[in-house]
Protein backbone atom coordinates (compact mmCIF):
# COMPACT_ATOMS: atom_id res chain seq x y z
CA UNK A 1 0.00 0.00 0.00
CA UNK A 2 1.53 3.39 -1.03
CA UNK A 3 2.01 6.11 1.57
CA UNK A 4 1.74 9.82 0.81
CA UNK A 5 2.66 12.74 3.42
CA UNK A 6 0.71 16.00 2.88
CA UNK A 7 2.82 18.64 3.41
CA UNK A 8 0.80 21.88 1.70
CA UNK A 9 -2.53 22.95 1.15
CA UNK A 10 -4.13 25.51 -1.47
CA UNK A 11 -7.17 26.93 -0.45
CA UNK A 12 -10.00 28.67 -2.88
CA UNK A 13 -10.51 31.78 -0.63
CA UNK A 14 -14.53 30.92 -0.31
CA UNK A 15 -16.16 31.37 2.61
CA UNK A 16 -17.27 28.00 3.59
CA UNK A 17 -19.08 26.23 6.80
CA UNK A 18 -16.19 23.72 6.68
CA UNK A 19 -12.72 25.30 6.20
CA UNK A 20 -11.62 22.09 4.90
CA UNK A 21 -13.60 22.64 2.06
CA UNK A 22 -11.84 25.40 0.90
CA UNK A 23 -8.72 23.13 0.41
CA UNK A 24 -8.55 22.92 -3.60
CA UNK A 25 -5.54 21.15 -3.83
CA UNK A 26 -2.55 19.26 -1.93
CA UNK A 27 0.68 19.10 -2.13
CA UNK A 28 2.47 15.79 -1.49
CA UNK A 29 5.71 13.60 -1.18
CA UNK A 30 5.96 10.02 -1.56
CA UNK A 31 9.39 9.32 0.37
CA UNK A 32 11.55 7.06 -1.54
CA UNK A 33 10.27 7.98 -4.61
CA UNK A 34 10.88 10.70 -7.11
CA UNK A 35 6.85 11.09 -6.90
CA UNK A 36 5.50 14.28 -5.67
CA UNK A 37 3.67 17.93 -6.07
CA UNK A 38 0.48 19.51 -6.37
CA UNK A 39 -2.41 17.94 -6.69
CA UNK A 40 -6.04 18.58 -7.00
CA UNK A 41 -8.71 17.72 -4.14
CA UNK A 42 -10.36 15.44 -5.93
CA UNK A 43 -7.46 13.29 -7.10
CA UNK A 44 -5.62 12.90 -3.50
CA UNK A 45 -9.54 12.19 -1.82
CA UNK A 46 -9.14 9.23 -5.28
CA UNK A 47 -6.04 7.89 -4.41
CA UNK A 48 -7.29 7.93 -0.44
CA UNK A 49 -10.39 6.05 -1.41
CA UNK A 50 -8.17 3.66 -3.53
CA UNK A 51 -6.00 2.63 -0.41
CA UNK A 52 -3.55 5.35 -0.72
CA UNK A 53 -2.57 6.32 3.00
CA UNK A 54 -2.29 10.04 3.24
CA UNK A 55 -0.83 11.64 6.56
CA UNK A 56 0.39 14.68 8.27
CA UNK A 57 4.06 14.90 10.04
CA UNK A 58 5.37 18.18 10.97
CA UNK A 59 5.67 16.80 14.69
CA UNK A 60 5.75 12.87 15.75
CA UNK A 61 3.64 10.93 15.77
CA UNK A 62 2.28 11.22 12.27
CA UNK A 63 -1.31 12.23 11.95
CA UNK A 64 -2.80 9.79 9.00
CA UNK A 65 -6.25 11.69 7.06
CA UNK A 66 -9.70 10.37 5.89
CA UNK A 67 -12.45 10.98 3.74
CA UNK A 68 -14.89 12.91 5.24
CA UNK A 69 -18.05 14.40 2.71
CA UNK A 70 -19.98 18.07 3.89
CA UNK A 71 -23.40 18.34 3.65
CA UNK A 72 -23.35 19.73 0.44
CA UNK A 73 -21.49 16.31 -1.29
CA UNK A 74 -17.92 18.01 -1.50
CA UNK A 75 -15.54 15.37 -0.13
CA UNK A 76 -12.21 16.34 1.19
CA UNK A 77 -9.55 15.11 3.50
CA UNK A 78 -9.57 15.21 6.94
CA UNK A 79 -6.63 15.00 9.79
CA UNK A 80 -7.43 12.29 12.83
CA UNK A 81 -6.51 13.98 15.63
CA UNK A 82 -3.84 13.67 17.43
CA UNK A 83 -1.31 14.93 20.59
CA UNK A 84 -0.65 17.95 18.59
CA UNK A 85 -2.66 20.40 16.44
CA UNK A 86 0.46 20.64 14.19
CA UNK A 87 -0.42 17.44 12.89
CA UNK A 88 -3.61 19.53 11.00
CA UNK A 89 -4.17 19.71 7.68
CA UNK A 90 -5.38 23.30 8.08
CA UNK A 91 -2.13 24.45 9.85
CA UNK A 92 0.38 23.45 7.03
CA UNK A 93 1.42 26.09 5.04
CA UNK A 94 0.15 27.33 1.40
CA UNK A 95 1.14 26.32 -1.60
């Protein structure tokens, strides 16, 4: 199973109920690969529904995501929390 780490976020500037809706792309590394960059919402939430595990690890212990869907259908990843909000999708810097 291929692992991904998240390490950037592009957000569309809406104003949404969810901020993690906004998120309209991710970037991404796959360590020991040459594979990475930016990516669009709907192909990382792909790959995560395919078995692709996607995390979070700007402090240990990595923070793995999910598939989570608003309300109005838009699906999206999602951080499981963890001992630190650094770990948070939301918190990584722009890309």
């Amino acid at each position: 199973m291929a692992e991904i780490e998240i390490t950037g976020i592009r957000k569309d500037n809406g104003n949404h109920d969810n901020p993690h809706e906004a998120a309209t792309h991710y970037r991404w590394v796959q360590h020991g690969t040459d594979n990475g960059g930016i990516s669009t919402r709907e192909k990382v939430v792909g790959w995560v529904d395919g078995n692709t595990k996607a995390y979070v690890e700007r402090m240990q212990p990595r923070a793995y995501c999910f598939v989570n869907e608003s309300r109005s259908g838009t699906r999206f990843l999602q951080t499981r929390p963890d001992e630190t909000e650094q770990n948070n999708l939301l918190r990584l810097p722009e890309v």
